[in-house]
N, C-alpha and C. Protein backbone atom coordinates (compact mmCIF):
# COMPACT_ATOMS: atom_id res chain seq x y z
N UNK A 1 -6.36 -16.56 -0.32
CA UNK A 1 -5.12 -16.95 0.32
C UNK A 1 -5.33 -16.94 1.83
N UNK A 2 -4.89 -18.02 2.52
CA UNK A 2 -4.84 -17.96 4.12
C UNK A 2 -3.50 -18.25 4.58
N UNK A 3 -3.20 -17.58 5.55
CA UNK A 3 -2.71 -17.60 6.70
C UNK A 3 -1.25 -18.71 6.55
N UNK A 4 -1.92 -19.81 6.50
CA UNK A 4 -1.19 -21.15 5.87
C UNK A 4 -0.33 -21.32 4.30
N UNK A 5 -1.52 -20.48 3.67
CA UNK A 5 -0.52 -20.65 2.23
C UNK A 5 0.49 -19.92 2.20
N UNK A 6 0.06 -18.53 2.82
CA UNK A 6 1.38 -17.57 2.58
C UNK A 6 2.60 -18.55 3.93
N UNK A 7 2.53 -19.19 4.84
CA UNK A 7 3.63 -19.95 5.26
C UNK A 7 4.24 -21.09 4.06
N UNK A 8 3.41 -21.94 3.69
CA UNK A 8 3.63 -22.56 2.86
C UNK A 8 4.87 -21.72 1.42
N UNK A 9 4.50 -20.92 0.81
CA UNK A 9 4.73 -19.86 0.12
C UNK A 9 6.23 -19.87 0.86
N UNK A 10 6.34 -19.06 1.97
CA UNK A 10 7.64 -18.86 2.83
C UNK A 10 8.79 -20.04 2.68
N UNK A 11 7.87 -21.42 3.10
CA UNK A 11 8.19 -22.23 3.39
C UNK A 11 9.14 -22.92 2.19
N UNK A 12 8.96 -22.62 1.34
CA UNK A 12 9.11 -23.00 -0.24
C UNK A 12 10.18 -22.64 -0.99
N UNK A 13 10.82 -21.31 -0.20
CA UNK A 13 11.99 -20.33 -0.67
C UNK A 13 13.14 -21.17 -0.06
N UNK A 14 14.02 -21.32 -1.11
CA UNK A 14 15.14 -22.08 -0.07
C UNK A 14 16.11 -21.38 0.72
N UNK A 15 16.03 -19.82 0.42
CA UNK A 15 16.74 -19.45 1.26
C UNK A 15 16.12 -19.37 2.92
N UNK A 16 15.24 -19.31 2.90
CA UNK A 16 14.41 -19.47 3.99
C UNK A 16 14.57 -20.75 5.22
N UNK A 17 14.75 -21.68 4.59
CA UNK A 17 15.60 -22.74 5.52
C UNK A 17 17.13 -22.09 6.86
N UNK A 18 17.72 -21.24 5.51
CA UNK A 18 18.74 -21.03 6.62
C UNK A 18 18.10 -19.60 7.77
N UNK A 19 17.07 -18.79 6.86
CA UNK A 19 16.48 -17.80 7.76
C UNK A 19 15.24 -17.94 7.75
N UNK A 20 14.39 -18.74 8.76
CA UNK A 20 13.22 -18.69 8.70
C UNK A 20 12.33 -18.24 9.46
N UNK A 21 11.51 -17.67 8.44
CA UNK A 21 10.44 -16.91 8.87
C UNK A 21 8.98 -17.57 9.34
N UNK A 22 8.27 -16.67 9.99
CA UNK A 22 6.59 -17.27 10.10
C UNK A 22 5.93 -15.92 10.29
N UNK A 23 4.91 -16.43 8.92
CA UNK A 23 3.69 -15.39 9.06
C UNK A 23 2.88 -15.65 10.19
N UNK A 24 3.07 -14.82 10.25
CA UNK A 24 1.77 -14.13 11.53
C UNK A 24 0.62 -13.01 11.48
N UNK A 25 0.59 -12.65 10.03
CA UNK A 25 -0.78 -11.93 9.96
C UNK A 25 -0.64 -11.68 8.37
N UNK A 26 -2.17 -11.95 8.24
CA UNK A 26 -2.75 -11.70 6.05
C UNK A 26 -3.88 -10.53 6.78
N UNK A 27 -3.95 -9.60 6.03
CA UNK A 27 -5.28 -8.96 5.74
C UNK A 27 -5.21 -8.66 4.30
N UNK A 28 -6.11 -9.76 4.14
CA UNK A 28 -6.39 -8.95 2.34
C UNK A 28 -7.04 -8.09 2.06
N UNK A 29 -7.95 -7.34 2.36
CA UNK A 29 -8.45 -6.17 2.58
C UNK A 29 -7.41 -4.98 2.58
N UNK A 30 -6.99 -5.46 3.57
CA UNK A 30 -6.51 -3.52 3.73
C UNK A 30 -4.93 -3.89 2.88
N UNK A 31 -4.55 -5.72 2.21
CA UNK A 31 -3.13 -5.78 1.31
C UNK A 31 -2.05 -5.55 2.33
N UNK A 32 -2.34 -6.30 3.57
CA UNK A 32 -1.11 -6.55 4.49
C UNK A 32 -0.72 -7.92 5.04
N UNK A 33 0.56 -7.70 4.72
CA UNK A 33 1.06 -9.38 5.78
C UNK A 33 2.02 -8.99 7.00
N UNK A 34 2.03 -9.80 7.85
CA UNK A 34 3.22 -9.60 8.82
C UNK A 34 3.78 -10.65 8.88
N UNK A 35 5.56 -10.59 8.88
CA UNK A 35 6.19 -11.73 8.54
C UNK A 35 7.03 -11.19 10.09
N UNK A 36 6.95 -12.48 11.02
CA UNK A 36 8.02 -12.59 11.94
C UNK A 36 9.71 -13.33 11.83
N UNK A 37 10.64 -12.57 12.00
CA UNK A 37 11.88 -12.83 12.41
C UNK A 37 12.24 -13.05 13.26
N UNK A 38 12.26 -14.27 14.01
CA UNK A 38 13.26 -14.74 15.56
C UNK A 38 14.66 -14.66 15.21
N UNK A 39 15.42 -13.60 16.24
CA UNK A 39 16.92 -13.65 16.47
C UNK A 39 17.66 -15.13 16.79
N UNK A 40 18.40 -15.44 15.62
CA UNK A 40 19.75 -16.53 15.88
C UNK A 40 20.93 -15.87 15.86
N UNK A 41 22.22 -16.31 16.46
CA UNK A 41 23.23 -15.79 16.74
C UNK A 41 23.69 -15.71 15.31
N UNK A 42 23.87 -16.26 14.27
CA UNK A 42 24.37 -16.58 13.27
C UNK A 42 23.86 -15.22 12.16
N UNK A 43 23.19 -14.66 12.84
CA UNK A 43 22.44 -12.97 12.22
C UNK A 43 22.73 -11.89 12.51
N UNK A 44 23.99 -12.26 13.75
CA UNK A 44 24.60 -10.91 14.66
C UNK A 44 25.95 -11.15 13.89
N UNK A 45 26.08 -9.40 13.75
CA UNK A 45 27.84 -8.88 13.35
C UNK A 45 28.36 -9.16 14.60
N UNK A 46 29.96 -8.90 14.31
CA UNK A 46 30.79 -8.48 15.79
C UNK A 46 30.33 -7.77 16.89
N UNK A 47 29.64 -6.70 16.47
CA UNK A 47 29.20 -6.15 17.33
C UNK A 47 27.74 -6.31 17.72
N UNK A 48 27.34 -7.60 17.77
CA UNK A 48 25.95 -7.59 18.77
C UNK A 48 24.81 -7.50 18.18
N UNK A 49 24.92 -6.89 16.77
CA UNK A 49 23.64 -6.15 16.12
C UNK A 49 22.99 -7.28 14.53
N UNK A 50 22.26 -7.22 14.80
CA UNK A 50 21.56 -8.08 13.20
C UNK A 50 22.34 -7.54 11.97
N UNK A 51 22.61 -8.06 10.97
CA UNK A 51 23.51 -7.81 10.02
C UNK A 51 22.42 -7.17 9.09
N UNK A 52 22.78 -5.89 8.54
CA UNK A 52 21.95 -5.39 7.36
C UNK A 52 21.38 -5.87 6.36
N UNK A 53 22.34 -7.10 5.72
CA UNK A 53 22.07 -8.12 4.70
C UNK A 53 20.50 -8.46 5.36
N UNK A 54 20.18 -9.28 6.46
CA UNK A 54 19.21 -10.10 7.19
C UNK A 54 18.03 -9.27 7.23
N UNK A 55 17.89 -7.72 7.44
CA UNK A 55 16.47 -6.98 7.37
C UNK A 55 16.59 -6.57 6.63
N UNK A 56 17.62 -6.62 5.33
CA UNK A 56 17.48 -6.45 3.66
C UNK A 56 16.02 -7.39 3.61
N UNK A 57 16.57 -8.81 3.47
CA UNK A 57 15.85 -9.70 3.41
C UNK A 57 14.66 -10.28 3.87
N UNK A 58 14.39 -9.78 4.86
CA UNK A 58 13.08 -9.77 5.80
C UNK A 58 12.53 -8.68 5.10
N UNK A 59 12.91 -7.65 4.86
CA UNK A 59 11.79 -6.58 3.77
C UNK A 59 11.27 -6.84 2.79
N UNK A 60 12.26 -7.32 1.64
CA UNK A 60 12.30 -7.84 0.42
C UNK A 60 11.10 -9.13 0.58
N UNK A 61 11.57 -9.98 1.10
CA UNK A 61 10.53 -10.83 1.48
C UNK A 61 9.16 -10.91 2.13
N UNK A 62 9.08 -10.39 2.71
CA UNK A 62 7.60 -9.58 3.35
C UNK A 62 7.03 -8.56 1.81
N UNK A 63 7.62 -8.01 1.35
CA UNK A 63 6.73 -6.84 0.12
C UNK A 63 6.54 -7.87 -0.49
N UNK A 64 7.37 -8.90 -0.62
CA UNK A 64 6.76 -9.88 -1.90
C UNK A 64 5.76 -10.91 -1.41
N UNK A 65 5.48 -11.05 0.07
CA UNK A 65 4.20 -11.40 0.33
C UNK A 65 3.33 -10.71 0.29
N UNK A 66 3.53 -9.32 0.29
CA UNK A 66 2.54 -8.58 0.42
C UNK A 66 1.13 -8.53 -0.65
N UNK A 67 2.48 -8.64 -2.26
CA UNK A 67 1.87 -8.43 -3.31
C UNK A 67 0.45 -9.84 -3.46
N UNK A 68 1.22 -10.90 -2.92
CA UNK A 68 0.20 -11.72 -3.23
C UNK A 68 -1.23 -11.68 -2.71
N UNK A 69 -1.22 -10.61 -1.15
CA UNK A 69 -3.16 -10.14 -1.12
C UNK A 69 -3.65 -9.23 -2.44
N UNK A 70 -3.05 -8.94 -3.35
CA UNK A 70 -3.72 -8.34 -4.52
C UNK A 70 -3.59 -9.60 -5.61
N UNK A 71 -2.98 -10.88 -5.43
CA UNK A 71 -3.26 -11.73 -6.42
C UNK A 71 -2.22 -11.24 -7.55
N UNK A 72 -1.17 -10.99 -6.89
CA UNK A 72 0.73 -10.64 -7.50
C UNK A 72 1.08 -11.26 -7.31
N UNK A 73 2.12 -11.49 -7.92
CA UNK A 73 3.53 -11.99 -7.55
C UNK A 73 4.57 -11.38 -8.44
N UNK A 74 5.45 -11.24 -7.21
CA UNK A 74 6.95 -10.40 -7.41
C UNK A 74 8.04 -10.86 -8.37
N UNK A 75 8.07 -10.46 -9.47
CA UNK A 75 9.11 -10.72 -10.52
C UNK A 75 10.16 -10.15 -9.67
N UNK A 76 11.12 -9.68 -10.95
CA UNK A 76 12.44 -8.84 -10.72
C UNK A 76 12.04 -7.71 -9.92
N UNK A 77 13.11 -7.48 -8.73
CA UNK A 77 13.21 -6.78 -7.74
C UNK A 77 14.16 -5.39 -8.79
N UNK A 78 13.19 -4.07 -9.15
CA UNK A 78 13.84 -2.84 -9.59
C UNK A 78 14.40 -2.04 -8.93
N UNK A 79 14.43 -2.06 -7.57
CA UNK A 79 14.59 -1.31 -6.16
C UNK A 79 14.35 -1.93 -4.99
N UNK A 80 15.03 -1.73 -4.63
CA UNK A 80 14.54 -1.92 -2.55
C UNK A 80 15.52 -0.86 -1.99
N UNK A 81 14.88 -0.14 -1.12
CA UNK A 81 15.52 0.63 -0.57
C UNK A 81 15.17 0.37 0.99
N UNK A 82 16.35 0.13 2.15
CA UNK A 82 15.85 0.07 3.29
C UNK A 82 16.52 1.35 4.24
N UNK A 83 15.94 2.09 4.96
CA UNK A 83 16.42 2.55 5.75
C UNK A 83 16.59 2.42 7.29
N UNK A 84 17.64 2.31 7.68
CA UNK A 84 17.97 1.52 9.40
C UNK A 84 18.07 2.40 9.97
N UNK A 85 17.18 2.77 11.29
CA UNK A 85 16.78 3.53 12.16
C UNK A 85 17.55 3.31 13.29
N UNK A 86 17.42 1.76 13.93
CA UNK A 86 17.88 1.50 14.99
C UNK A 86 18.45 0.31 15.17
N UNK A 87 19.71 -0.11 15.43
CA UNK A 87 20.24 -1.43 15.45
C UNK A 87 19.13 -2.45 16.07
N UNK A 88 19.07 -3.72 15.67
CA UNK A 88 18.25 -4.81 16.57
C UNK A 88 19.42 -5.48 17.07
N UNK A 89 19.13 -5.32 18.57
CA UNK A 89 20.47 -5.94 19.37
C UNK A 89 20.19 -7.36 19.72
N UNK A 90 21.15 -8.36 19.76
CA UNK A 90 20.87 -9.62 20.01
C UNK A 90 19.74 -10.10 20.52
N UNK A 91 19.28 -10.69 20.37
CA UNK A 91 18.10 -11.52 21.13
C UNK A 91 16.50 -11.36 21.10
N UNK A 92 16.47 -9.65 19.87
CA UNK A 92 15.42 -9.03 19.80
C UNK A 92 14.92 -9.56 18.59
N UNK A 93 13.27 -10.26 18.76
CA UNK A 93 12.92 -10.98 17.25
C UNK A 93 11.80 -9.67 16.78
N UNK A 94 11.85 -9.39 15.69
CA UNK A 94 11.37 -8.31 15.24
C UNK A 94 9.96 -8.90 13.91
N UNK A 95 8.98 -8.37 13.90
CA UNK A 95 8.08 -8.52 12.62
C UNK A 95 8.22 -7.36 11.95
N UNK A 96 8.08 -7.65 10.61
CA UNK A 96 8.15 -6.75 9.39
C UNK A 96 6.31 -6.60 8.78
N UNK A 97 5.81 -5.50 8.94
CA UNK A 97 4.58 -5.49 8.31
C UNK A 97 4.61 -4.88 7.08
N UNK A 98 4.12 -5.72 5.99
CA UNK A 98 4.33 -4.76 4.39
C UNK A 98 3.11 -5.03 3.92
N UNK A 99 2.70 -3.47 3.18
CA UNK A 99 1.78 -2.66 2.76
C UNK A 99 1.76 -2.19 0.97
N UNK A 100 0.56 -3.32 0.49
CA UNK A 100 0.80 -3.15 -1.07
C UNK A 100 0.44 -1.10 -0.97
N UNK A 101 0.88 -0.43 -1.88
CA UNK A 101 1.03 1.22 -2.20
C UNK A 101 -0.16 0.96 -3.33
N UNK A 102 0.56 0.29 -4.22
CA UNK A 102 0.51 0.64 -5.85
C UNK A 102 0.20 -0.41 -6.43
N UNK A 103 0.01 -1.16 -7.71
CA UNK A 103 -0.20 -2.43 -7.66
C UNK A 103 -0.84 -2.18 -9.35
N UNK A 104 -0.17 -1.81 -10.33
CA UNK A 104 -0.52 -1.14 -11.86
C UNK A 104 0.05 -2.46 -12.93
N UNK A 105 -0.83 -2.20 -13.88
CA UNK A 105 -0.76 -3.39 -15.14
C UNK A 105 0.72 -4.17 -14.85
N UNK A 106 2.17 -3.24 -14.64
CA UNK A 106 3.01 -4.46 -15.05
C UNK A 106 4.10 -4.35 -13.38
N UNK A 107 3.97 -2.85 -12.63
CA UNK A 107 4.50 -2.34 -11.45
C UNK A 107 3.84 -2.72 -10.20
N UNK A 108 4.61 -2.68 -9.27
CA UNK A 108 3.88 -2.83 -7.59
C UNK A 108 5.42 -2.03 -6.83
N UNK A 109 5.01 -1.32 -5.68
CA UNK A 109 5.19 -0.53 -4.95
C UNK A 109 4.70 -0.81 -3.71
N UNK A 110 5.52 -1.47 -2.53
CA UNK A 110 5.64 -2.11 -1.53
C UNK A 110 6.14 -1.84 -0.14
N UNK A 111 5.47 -0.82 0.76
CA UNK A 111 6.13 -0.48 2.03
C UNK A 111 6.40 -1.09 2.73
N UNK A 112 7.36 -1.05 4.06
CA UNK A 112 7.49 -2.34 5.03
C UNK A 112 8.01 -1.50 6.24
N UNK A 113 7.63 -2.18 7.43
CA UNK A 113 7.89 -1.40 8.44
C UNK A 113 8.06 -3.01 9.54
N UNK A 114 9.86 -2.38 10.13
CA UNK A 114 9.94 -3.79 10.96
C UNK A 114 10.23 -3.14 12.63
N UNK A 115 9.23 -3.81 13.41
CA UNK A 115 9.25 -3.07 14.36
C UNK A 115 9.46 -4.76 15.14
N UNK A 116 9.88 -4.29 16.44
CA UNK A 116 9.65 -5.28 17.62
C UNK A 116 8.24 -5.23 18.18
N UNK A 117 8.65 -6.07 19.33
CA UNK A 117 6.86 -6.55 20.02
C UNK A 117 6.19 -5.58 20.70
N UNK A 118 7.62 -4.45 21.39
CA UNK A 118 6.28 -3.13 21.79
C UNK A 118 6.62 -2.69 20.67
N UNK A 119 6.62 -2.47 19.53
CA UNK A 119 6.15 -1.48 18.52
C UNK A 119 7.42 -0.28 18.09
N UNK A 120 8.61 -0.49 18.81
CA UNK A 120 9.99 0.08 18.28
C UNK A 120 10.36 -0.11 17.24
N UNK A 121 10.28 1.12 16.31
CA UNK A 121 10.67 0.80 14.99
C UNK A 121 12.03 1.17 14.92
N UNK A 122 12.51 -0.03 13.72
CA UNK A 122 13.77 -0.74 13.68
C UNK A 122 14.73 -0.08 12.01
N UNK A 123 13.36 -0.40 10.94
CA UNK A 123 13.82 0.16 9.77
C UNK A 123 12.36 0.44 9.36
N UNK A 124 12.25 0.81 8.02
CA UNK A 124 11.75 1.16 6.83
C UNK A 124 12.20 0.93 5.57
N UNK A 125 11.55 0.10 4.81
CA UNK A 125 11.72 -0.62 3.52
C UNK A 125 10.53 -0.02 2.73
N UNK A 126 11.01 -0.18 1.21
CA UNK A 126 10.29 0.57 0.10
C UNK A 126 10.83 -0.63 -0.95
N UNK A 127 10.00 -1.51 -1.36
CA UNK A 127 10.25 -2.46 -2.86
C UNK A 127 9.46 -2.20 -3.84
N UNK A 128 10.13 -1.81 -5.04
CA UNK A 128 9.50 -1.78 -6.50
C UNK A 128 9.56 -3.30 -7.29
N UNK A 129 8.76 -3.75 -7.65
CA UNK A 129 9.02 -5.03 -8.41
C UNK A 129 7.90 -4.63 -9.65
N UNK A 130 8.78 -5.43 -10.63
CA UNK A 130 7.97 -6.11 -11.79
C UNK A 130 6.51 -7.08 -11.54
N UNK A 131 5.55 -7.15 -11.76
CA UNK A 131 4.32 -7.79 -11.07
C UNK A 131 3.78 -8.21 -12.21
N UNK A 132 3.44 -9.51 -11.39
CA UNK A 132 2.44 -10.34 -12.54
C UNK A 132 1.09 -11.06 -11.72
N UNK A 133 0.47 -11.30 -12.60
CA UNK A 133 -0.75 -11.97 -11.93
C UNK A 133 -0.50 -13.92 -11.55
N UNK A 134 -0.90 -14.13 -10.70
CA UNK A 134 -0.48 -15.61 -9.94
C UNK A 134 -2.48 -15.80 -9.18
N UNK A 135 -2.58 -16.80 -9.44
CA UNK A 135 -3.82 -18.08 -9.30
C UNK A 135 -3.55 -18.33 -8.17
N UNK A 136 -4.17 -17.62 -7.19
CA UNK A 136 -3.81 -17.99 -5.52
C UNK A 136 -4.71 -19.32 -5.59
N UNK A 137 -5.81 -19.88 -6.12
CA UNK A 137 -6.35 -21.19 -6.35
C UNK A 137 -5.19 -22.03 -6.44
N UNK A 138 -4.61 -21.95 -7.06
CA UNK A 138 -3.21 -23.33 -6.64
C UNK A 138 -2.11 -22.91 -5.93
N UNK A 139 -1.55 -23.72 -5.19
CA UNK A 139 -0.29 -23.65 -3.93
C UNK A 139 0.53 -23.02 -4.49
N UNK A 140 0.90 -21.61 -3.37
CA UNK A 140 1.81 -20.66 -3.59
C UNK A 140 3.50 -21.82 -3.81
């Protein structure tokens, strides 16, 4: 898998049109991707801050790229748990880096950490999914 497919991959989700993302880093080796989020106004509550729903989804979505450097893919989502550290205030575009854990006959176990560009961490995400094996040889 390169660089390109996992965009492609991104690219492919239709919810992704209205929030879109771009990878910006695969290591298959060490089973990491980094998925970037640019701030649109349309992602801020009343008060200024990215809506919880939106780095739900930037987590969720990043672990399930994640799985694919082990040659996964993310069935049914059994859990996600995110925890929010620090509001992202308008205008701040944040990357999410997620880290395959676990990765067993039918389970995967998925960390995520979304920090800004100096490295302020924002939340912490944890996804359990159902996992299956996927043919990175043909288009994500």
């Amino acid at each position: 898998m390169t660089l390109s497919d996992l965009q492609s991959f991104l690219d492919a989700i239709p919810l992704h049109r209205t929030q879109p993302l771009k990878a910006v880093a695969l290591n298959t080796e060490a089973e990491t991707v980094q998925i970037k989020l640019s701030w649109r106004p349309e992602y801020g509550n009343s008060l200024g801050i990215m809506h919880g729903g939106v780095i739900a989804t930037l987590i969720d979505t990043t672990a399930a790229c994640a799985l694919l450097t082990r040659g996964r893919r993310a069935g049914p989502t059994i859990n996600l748990r995110v925890d929010y550290l620090k509001a992202i205030r308008e205008g701040t575009d944040v990357i999410a880096e997620g880290k395959v854990r676990r990765s067993g006959r039918t389970l995967a176990f998925v960390d995520v950490e979304v920090r800004d560009d100096d490295q302020a961490l924002y939340a912490l995400g944890r996804a359990n999914y159902v996992a299956e094996p996927v043919d990175l040889s043909r288009s994500a």
